[in-house]
Protein backbone atom coordinates (compact mmCIF):
# COMPACT_ATOMS: atom_id res chain seq x y z
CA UNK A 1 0.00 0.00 0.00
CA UNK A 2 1.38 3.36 -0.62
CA UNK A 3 0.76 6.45 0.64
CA UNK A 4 0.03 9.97 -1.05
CA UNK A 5 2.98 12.47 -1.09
CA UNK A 6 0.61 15.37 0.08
CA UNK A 7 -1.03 13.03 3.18
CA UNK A 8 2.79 11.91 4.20
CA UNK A 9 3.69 15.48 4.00
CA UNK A 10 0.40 16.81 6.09
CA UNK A 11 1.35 13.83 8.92
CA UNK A 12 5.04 15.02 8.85
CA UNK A 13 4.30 18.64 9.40
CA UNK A 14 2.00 18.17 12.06
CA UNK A 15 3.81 16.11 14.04
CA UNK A 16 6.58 18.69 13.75
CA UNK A 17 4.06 21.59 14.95
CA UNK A 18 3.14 19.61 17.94
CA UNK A 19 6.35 19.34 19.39
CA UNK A 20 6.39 23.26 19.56
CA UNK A 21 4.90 24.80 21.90
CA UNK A 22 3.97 28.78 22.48
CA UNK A 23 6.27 30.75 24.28
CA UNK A 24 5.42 33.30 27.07
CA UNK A 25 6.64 36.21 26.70
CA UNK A 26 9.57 36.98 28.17
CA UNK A 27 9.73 39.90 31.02
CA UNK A 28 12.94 41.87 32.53
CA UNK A 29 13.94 42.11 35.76
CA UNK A 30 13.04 45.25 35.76
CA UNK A 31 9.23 44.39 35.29
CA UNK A 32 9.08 41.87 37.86
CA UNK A 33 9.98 43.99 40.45
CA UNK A 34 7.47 46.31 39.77
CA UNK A 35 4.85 43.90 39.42
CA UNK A 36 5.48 42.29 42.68
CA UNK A 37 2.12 39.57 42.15
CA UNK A 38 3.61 38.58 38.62
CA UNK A 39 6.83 37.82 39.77
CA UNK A 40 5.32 35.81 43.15
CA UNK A 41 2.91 33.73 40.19
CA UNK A 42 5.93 32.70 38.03
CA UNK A 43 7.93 32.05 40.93
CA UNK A 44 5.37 29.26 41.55
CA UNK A 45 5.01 28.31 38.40
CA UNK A 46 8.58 27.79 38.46
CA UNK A 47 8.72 25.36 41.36
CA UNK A 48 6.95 23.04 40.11
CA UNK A 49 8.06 23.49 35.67
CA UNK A 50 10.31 21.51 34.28
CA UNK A 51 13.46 22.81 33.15
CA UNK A 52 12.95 26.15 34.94
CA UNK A 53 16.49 27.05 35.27
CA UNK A 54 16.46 27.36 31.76
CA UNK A 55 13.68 29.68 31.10
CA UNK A 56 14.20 33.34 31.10
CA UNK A 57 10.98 34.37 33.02
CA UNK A 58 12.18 31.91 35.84
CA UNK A 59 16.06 33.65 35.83
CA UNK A 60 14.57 37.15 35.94
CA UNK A 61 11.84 36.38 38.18
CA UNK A 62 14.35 34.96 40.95
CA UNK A 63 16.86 37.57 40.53
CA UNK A 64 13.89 40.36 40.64
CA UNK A 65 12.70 38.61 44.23
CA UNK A 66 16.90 38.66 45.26
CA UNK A 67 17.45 42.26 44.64
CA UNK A 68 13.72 42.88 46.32
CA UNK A 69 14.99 40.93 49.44
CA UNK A 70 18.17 43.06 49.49
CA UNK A 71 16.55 46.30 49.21
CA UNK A 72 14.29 45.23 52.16
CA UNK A 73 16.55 44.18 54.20
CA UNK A 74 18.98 47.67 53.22
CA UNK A 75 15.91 49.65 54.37
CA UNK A 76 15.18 47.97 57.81
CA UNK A 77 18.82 47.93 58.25
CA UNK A 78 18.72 52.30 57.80
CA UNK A 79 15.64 52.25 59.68
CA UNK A 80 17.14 50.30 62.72
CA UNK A 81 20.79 51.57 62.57
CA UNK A 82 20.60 54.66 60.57
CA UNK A 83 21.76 55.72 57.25
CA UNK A 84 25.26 54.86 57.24
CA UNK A 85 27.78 57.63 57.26
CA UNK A 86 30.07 56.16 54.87
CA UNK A 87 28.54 56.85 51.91
């Protein structure tokens, strides 16, 4: 039994296609630190995605919540010690 070129071809492509999968877009770190409810919903997302060290959103969504941290913690430090005077 053979096949027709066009249905081999329509098989082919669409197994192709459904290996690929839409990408979110990607966001700076910049934008998840202003969007402090975005970056806590990908960091979620992240825990539990596959391969999440690898995606983009999940890098800039962890170094967003670092630098977030370290701000905090710079301001309670001013608040409870002072600003420093070596700056």
């Amino acid at each position: 039994m053979r096949l027709p070129l066009p249905l081999i071809i329509t098989v082919a492509a669409s197994a192709f296609l459904a290996g690929c999968k839409e990408e979110a877009e990607n966001h700076t770190v910049e934008y998840f630190i202003a969007n402090p409810a975005e970056r806590a919903a990908m960091l979620e997302t992240c825990e539990v995605a596959d391969r999440a060290m690898d995606d983009a959103n999940c890098v800039n969504a962890r170094e967003a919540a670092q630098k977030t941290q370290t701000q905090q913690d710079r301001e309670g430090s001013d608040r409870l010690f002072g600003d420093p005077s070596f700056n």
